[in-house]
Protein backbone atom coordinates (compact mmCIF):
# COMPACT_ATOMS: atom_id res chain seq x y z
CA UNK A 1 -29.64 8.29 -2.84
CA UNK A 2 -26.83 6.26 -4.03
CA UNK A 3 -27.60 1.98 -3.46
CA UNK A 4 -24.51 -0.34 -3.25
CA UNK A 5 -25.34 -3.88 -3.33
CA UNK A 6 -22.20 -6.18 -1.46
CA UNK A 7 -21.85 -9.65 -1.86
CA UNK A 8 -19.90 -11.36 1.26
CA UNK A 9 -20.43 -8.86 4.02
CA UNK A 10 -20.46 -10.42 7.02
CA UNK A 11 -16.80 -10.11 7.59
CA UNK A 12 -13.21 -9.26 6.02
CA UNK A 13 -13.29 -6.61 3.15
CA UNK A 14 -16.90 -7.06 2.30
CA UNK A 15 -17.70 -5.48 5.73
CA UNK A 16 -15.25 -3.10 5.32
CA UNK A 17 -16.97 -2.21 2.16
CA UNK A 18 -20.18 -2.13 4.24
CA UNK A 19 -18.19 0.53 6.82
CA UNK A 20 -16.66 2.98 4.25
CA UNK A 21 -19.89 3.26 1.75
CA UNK A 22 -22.18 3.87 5.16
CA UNK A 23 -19.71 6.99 5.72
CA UNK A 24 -20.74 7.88 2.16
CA UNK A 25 -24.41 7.61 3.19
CA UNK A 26 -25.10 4.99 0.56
CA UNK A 27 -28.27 2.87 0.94
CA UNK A 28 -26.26 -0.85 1.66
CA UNK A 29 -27.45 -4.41 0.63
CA UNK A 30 -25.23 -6.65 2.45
CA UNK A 31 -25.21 -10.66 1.38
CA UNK A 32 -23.98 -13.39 2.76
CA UNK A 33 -25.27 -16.86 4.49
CA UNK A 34 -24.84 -16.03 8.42
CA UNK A 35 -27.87 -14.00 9.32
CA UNK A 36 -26.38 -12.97 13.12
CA UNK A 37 -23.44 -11.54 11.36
CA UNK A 38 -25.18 -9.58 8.71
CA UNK A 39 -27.19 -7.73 11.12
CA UNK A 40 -24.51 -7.07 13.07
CA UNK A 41 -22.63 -5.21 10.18
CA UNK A 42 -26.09 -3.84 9.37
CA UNK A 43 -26.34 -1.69 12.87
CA UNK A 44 -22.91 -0.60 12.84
CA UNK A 45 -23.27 0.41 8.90
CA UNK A 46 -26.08 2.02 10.18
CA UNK A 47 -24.43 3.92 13.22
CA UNK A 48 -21.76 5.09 10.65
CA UNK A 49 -24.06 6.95 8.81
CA UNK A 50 -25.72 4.55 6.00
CA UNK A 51 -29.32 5.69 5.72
CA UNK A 52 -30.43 2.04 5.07
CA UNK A 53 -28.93 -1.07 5.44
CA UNK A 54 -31.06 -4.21 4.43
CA UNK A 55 -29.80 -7.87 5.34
CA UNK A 56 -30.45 -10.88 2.51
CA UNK A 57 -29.25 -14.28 3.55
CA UNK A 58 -28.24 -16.23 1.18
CA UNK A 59 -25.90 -18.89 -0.23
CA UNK A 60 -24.88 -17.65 -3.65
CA UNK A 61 -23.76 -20.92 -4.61
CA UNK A 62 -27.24 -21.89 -5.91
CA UNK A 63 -27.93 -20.60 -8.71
CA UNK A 64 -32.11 -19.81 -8.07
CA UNK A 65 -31.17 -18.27 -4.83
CA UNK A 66 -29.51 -15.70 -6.98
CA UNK A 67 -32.38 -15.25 -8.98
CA UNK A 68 -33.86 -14.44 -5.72
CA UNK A 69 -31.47 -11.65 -4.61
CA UNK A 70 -32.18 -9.93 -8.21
CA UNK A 71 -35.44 -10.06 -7.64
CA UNK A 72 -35.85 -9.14 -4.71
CA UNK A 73 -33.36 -6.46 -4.74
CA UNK A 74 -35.55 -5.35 -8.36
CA UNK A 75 -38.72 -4.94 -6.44
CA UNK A 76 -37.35 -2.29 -4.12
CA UNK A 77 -35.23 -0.47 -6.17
CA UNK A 78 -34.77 0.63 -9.82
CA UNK A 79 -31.36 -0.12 -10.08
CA UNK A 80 -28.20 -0.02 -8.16
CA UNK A 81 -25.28 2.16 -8.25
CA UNK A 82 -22.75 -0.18 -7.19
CA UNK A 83 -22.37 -3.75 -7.23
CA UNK A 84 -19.68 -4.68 -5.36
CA UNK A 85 -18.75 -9.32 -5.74
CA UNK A 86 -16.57 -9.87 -3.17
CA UNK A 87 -17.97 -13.05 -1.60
CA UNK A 88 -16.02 -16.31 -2.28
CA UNK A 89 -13.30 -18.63 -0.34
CA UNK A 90 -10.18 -20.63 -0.96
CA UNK A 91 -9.17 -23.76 -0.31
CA UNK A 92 -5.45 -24.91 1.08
CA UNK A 93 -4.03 -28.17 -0.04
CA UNK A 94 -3.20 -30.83 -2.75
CA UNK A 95 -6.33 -30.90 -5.16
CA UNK A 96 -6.41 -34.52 -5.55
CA UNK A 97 -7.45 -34.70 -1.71
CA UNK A 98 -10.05 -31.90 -2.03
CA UNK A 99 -13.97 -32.89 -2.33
CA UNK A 100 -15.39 -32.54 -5.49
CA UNK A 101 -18.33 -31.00 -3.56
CA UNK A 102 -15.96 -28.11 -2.38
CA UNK A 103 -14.04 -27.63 -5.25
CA UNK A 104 -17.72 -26.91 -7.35
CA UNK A 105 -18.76 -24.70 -4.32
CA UNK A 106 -15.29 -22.65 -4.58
CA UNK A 107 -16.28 -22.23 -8.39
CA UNK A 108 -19.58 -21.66 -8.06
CA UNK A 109 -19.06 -18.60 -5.48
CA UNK A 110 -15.73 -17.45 -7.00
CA UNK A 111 -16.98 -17.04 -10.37
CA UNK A 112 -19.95 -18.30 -11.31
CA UNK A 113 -22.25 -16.02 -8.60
CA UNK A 114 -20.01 -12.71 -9.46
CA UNK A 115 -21.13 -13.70 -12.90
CA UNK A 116 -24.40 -14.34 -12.69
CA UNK A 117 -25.34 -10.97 -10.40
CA UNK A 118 -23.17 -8.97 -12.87
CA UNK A 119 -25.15 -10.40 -15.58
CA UNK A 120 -28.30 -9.92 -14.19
CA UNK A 121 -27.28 -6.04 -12.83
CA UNK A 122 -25.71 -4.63 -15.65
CA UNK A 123 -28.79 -4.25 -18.21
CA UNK A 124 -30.20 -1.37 -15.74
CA UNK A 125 -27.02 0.36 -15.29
CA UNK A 126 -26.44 0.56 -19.02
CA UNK A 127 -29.95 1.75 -19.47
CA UNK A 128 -29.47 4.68 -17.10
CA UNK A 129 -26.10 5.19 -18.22
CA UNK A 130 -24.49 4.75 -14.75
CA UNK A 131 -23.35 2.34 -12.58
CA UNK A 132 -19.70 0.52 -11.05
CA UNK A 133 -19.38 -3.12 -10.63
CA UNK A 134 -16.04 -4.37 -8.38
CA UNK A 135 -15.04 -7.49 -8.55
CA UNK A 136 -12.95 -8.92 -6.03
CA UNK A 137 -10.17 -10.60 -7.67
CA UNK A 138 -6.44 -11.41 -5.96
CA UNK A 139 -2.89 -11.05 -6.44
CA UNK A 140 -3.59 -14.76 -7.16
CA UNK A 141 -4.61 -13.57 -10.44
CA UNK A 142 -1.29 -13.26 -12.05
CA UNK A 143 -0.12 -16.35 -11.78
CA UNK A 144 -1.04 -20.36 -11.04
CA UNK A 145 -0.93 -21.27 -7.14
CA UNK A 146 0.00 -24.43 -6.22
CA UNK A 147 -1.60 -25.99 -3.08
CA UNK A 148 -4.79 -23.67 -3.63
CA UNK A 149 -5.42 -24.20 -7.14
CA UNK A 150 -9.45 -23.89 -7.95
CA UNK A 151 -8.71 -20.61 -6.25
CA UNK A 152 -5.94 -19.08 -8.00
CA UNK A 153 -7.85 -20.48 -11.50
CA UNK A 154 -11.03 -18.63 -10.08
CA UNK A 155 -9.57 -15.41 -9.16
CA UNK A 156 -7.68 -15.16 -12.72
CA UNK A 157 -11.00 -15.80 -14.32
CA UNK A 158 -12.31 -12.94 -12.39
CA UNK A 159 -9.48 -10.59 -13.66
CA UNK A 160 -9.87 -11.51 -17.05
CA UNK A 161 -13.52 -11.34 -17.21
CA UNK A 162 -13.57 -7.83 -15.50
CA UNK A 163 -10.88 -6.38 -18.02
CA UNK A 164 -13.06 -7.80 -20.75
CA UNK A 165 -16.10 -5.94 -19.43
CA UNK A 166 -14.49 -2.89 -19.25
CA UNK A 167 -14.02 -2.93 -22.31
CA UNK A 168 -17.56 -3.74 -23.27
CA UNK A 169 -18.70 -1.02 -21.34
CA UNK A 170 -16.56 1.82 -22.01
CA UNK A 171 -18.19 4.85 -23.20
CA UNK A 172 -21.41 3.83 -21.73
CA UNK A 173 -21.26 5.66 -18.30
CA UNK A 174 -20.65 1.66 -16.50
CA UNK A 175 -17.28 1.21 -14.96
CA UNK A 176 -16.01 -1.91 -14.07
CA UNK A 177 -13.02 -2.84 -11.92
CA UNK A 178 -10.73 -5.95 -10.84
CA UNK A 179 -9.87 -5.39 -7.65
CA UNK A 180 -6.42 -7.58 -7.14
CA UNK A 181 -5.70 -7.75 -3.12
CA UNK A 182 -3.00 -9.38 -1.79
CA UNK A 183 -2.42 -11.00 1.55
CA UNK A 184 -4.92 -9.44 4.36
CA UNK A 185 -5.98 -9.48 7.93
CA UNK A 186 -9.41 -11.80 7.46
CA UNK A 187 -11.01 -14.70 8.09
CA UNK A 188 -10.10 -16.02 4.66
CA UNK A 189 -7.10 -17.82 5.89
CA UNK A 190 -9.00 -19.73 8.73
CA UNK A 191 -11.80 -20.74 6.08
CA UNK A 192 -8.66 -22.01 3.59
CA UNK A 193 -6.90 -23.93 6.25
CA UNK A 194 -3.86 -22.11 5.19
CA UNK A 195 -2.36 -20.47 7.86
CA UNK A 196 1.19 -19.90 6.80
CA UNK A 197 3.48 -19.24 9.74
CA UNK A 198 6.83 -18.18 7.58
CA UNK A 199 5.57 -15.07 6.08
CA UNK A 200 6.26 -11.98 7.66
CA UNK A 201 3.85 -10.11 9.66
CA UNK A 202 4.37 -6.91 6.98
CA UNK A 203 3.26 -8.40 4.05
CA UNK A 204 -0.46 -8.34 5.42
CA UNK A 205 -2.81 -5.58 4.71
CA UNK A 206 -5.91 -4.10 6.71
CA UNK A 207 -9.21 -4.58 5.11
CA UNK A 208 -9.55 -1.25 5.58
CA UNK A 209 -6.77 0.11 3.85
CA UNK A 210 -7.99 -2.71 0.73
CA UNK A 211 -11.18 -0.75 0.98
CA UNK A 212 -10.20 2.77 0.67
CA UNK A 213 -7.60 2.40 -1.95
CA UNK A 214 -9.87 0.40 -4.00
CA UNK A 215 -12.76 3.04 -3.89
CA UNK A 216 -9.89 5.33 -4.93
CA UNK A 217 -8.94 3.45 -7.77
CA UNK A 218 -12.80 2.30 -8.99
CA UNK A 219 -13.79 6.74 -9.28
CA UNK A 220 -10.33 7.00 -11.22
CA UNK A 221 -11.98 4.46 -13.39
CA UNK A 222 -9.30 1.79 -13.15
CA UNK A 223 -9.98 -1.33 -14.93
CA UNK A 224 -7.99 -3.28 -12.06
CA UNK A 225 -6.26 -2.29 -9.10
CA UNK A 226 -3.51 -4.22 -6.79
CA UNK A 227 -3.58 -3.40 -3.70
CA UNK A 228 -0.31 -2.32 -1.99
CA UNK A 229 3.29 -1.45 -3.69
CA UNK A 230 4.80 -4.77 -2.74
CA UNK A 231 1.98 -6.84 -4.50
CA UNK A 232 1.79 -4.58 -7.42
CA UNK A 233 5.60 -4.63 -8.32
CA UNK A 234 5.35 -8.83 -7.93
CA UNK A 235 2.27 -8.93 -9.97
CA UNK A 236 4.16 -6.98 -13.38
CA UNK A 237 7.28 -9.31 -12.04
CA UNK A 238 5.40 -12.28 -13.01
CA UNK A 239 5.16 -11.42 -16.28
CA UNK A 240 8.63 -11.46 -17.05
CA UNK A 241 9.95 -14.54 -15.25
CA UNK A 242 9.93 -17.93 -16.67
CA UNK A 243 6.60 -19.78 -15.47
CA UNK A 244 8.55 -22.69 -14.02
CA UNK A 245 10.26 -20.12 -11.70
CA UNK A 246 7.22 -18.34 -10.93
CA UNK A 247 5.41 -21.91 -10.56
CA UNK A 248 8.16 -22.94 -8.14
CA UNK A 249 8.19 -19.52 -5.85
CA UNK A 250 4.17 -20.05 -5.69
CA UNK A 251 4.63 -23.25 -4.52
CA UNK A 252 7.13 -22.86 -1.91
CA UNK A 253 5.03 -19.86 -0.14
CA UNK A 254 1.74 -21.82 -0.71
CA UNK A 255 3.47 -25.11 0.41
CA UNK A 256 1.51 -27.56 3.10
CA UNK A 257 1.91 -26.70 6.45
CA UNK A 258 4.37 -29.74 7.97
């Protein structure tokens, strides 16, 4: 029986991971920190076919508490088949009037946590000669963003340690994916503060659509996938525009609200 293992599940495209993978009939491990929303992913995972869907709490940010997921997740099973980072936030505004306490929280889940459980995951899917790791990255990858800055810097870390691993691991059996989505319908932007009123309703994806096109993309054995036509043609476009133009389009959609 396949295991998945998804970081951030309680909502957005981490539950939507949680939905598709229980059609699959994998064995889930959802994660996050709100309990009542975990096992209510858990139950409908579970009415869409996934034979078993445990529920660990847990704030990632803390680096023995992710000791703790290994762990526990090592004393069940012998290793998973999918490993799936996709929990993290963002943060609207200037980042002189951000807290220091929520700027090292951003990093913390962003990177450091997708890190650490890759880190401590990996070894047993090389062994066996198996294994996928998705890392939920962003269009935000590409290119600085003004206004939410820790994030954008996070999410291109993310992108450029994933294509680095890839690397690493090719040959070995272990995949390993970016996954680069663009705007979508979640909770994210209520978490950020950054509501954003002037774009238009169709630049926004469905988590579910995210989902399914990135499972697509991970068994072609993509080493990054955007999401959507739009967001991939902007993401090569950034490449070949002058930074302070790209800088100055960033900032203009990512400005402060009025």
């Amino acid at each position: 029986m396949a295991i998945a293992l998804i970081t951030g599940a309680s909502s957005g495209i981490g539950e939507h991971f949680a939905y598709a993978l229980a059609r699959e009939q994998y064995d889930l491990i959802l994660v996050a920190r709100r309990d009542d929303r975990l096992q209510s992913v858990a139950q409908e995972a579970a009415r869409r076919g996934a034979p078993r869907a445990d529920v660990i709490v847990a704030d990632l940010t803390d680096h023995t508490t992710r000791e703790q997921v290994f762990n526990d997740v090592s004393s069940r099973h012998a290793a998973l088949d999918l490993l799936i980072n996709n929990a993290g936030f963002g943060t609207q505004g200037r980042f002189a009037n951000v807290s220091v306490e929520r700027i090292e929280r951003e990093i913390e889940l962003n990177a450091v946590a997708a890190v650490a459980l890759t880190r401590l995951f990996l070894p047993a899917m090389l062994t066996r000669g198996c294994g996928q790791i998705i890392n939920v990255a962003s269009t935000s990858s590409f290119q600085p963003v003004p206004f939410m800055a820790v994030y954008g810097a996070t999410k291109a870390f993310l992108l450029s340690f994933s294509l680095a691993l890839a690397a690493e691991t090719a040959g070995t059996g272990v995949k390993v994916m970016a996954l680069c989505p663009g705007l979508t319908r979640t909770e994210f932007q209520a978490v950020a503060g950054s509501a954003r009123p002037w774009i238009p309703d169709f630049a926004y994806m469905e988590p579910q659509a995210v989902v399914a096109q990135a499972l697509r993309a991970a068994r072609r054995g993509k080493a990054y996938y955007v999401n959507g036509r739009l967001n991939a043609a902007a993401a090569q476009m950034v490449r070949f525009m002058p930074r302070s133009l790209v800088n100055g389009a960033i900032k203009w959609v990512f400005r402060e609200q009025p």
